[in-house]
PDB file of N, CA and C in Angstrom:
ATOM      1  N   UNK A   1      20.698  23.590  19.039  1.00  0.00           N
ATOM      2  CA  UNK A   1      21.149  22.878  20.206  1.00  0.00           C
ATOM      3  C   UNK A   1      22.358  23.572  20.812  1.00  0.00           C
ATOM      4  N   UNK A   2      23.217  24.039  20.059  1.00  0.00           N
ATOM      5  CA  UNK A   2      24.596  24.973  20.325  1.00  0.00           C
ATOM      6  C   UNK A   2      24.144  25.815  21.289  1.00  0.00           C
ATOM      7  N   UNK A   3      23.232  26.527  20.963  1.00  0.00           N
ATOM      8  CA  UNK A   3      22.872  27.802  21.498  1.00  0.00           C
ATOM      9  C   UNK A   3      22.262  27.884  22.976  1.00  0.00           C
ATOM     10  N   UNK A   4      21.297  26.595  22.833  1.00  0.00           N
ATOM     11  CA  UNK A   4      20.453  26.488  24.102  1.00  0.00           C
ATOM     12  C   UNK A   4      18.601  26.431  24.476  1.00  0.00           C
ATOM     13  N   UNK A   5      18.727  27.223  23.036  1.00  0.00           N
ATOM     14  CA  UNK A   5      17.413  27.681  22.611  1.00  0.00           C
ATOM     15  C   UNK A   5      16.402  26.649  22.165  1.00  0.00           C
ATOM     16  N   UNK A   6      15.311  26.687  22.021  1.00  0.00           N
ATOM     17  CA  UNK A   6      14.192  26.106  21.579  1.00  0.00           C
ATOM     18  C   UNK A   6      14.379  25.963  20.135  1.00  0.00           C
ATOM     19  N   UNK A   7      14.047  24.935  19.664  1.00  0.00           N
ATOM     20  CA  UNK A   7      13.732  25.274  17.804  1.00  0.00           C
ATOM     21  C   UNK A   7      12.978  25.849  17.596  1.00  0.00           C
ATOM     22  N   UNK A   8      12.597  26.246  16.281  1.00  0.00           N
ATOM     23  CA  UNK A   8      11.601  26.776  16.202  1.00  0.00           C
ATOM     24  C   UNK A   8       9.936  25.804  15.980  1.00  0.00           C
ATOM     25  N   UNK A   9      10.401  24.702  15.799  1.00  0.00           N
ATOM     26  CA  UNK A   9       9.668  23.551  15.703  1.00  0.00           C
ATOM     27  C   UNK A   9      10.235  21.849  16.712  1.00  0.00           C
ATOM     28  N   UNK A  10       8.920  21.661  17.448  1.00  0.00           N
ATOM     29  CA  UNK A  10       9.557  20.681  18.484  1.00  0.00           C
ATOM     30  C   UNK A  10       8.284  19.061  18.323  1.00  0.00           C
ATOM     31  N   UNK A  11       8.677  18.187  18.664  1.00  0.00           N
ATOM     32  CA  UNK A  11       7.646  17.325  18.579  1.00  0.00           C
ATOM     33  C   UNK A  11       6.468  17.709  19.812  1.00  0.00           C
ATOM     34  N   UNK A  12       7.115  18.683  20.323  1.00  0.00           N
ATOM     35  CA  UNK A  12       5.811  18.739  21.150  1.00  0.00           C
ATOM     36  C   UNK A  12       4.928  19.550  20.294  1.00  0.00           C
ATOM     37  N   UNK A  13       4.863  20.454  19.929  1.00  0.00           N
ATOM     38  CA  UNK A  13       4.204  21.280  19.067  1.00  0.00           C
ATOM     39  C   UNK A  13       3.107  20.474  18.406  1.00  0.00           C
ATOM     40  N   UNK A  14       3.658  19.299  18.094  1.00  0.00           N
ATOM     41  CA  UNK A  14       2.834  18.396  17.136  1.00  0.00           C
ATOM     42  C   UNK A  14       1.866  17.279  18.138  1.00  0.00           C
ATOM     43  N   UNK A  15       1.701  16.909  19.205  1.00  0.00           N
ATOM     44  CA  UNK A  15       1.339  16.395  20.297  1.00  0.00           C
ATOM     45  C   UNK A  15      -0.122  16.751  19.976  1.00  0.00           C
ATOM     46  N   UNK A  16      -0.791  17.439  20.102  1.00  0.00           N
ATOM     47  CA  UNK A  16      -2.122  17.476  19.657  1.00  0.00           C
ATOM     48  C   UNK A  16      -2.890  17.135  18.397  1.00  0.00           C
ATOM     49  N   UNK A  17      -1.895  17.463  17.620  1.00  0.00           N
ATOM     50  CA  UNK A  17      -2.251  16.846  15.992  1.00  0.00           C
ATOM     51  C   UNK A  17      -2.261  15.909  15.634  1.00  0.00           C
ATOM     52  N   UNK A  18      -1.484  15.047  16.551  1.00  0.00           N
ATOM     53  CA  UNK A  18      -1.326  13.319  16.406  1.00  0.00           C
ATOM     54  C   UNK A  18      -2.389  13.309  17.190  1.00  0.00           C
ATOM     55  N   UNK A  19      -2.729  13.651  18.537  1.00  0.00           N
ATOM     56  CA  UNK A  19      -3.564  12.636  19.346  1.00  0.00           C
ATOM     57  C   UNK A  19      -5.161  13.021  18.789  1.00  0.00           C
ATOM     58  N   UNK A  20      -5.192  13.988  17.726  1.00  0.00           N
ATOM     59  CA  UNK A  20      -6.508  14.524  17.327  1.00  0.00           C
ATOM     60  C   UNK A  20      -7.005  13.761  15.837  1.00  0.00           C
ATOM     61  N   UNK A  21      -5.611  13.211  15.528  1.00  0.00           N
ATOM     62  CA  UNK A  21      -5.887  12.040  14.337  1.00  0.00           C
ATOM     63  C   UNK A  21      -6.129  10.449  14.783  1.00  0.00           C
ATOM     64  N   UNK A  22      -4.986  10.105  16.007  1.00  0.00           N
ATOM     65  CA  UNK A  22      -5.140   8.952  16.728  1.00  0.00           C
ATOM     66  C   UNK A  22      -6.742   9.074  17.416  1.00  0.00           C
ATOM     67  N   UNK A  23      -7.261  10.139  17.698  1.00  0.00           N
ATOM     68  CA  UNK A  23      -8.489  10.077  17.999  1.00  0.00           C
ATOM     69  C   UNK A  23      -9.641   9.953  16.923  1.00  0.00           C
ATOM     70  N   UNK A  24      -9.673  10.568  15.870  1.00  0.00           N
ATOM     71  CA  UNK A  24     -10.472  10.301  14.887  1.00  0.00           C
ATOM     72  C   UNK A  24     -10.111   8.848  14.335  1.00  0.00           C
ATOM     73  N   UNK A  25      -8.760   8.040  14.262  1.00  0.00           N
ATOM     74  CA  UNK A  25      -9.108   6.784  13.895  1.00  0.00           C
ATOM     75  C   UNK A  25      -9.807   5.769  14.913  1.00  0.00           C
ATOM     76  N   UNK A  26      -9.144   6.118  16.036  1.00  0.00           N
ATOM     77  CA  UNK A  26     -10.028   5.295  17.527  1.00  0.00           C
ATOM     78  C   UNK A  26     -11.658   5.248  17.090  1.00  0.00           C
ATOM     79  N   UNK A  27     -12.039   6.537  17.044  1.00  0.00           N
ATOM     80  CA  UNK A  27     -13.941   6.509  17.156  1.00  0.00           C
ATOM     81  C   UNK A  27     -14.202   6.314  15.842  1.00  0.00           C
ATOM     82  N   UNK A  28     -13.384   5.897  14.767  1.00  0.00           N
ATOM     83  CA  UNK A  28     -14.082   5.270  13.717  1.00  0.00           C
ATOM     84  C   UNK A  28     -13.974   3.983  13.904  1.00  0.00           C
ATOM     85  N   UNK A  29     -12.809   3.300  14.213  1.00  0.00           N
ATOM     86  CA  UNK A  29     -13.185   2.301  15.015  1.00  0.00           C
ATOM     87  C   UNK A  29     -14.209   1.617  15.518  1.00  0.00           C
ATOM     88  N   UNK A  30     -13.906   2.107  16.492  1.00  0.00           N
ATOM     89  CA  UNK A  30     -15.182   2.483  17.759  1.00  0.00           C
ATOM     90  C   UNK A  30     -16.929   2.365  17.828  1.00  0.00           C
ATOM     91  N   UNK A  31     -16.876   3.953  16.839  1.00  0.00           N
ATOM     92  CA  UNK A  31     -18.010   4.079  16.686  1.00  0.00           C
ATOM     93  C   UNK A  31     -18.405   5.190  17.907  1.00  0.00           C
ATOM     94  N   UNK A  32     -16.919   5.319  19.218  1.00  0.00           N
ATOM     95  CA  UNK A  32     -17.473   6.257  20.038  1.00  0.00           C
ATOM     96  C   UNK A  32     -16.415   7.459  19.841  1.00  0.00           C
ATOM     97  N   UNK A  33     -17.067   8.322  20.801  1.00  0.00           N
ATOM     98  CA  UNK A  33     -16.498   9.876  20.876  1.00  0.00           C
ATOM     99  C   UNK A  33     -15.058   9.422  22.021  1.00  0.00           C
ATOM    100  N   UNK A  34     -13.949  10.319  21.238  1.00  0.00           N
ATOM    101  CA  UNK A  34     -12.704  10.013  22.189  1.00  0.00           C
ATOM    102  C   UNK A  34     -12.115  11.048  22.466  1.00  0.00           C
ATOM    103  N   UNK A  35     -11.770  11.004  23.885  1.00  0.00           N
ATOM    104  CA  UNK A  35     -11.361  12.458  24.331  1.00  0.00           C
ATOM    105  C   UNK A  35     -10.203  12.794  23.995  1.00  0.00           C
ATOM    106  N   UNK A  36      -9.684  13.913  23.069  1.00  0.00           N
ATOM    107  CA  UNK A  36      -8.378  14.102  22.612  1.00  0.00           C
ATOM    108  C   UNK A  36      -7.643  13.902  24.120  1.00  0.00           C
ATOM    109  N   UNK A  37      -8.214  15.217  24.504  1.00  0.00           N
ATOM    110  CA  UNK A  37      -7.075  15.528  25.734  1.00  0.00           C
ATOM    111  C   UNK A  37      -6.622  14.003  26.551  1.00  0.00           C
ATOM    112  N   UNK A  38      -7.089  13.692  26.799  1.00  0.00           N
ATOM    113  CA  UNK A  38      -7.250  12.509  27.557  1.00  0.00           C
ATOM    114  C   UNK A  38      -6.287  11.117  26.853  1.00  0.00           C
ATOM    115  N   UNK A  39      -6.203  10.854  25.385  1.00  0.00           N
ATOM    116  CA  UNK A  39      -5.170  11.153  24.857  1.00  0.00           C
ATOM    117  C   UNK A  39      -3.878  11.290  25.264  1.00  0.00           C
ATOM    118  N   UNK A  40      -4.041  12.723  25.238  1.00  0.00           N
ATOM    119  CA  UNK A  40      -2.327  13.449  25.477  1.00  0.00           C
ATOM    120  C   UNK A  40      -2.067  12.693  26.876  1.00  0.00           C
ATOM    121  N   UNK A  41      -2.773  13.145  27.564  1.00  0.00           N
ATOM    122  CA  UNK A  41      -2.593  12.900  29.132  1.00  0.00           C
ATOM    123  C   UNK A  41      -2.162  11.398  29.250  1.00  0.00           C
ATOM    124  N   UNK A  42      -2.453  10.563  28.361  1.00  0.00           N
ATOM    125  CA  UNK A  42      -2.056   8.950  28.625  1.00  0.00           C
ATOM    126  C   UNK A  42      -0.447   9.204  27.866  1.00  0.00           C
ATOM    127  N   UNK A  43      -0.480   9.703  26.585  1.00  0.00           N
ATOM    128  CA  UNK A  43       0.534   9.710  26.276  1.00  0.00           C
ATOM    129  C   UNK A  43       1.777  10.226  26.978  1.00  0.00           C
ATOM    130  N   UNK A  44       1.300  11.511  27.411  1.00  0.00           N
ATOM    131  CA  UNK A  44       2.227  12.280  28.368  1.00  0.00           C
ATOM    132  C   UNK A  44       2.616  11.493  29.297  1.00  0.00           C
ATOM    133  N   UNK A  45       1.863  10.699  30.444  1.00  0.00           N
ATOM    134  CA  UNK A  45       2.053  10.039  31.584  1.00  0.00           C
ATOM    135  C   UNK A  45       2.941   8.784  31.165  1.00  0.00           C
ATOM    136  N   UNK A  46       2.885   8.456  29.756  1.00  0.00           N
ATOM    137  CA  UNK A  46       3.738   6.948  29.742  1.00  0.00           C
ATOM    138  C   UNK A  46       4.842   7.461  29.637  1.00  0.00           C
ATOM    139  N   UNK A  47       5.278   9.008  28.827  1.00  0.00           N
ATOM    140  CA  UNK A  47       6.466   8.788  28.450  1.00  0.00           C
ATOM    141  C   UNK A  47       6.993   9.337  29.408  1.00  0.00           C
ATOM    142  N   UNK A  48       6.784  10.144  30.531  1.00  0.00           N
ATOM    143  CA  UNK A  48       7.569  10.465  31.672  1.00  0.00           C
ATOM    144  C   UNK A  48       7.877   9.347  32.845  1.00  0.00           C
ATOM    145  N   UNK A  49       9.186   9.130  33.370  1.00  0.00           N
ATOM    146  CA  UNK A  49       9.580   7.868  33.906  1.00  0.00           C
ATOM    147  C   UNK A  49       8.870   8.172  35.679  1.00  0.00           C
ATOM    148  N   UNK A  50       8.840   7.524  36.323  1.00  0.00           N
ATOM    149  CA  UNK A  50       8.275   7.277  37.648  1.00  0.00           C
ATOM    150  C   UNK A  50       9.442   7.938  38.636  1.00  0.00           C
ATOM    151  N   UNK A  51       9.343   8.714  39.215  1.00  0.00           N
ATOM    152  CA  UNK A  51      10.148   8.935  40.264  1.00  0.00           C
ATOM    153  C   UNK A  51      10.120   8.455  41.586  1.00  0.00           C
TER     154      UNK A  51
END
């Protein structure tokens, strides 16, 4: 953080790996096919505020 720089590890990094597990528990659930990406994209859109 001092520096300015990126870590070398960020929660974004991990953003697909969650929504690719949150997706495999959904369609067991389910029973249907769930679109990762689609996913991210909800996730992404909530956590950015409205301008």
């Amino acid at each position: 953080m001092r520096t300015g720089q990126e870590p070398e590890t960020n929660a974004r990094d991990n953003l697909r790996s969650l929504a690719a597990v949150l997706a495999c528990a959904r369609s067991t659930e389910t029973g249907e096919v769930v679109d990762v990406e689609a996913l991210v994209a909800m996730a992404t859109a909530e956590s950015i505020p409205p301008r």
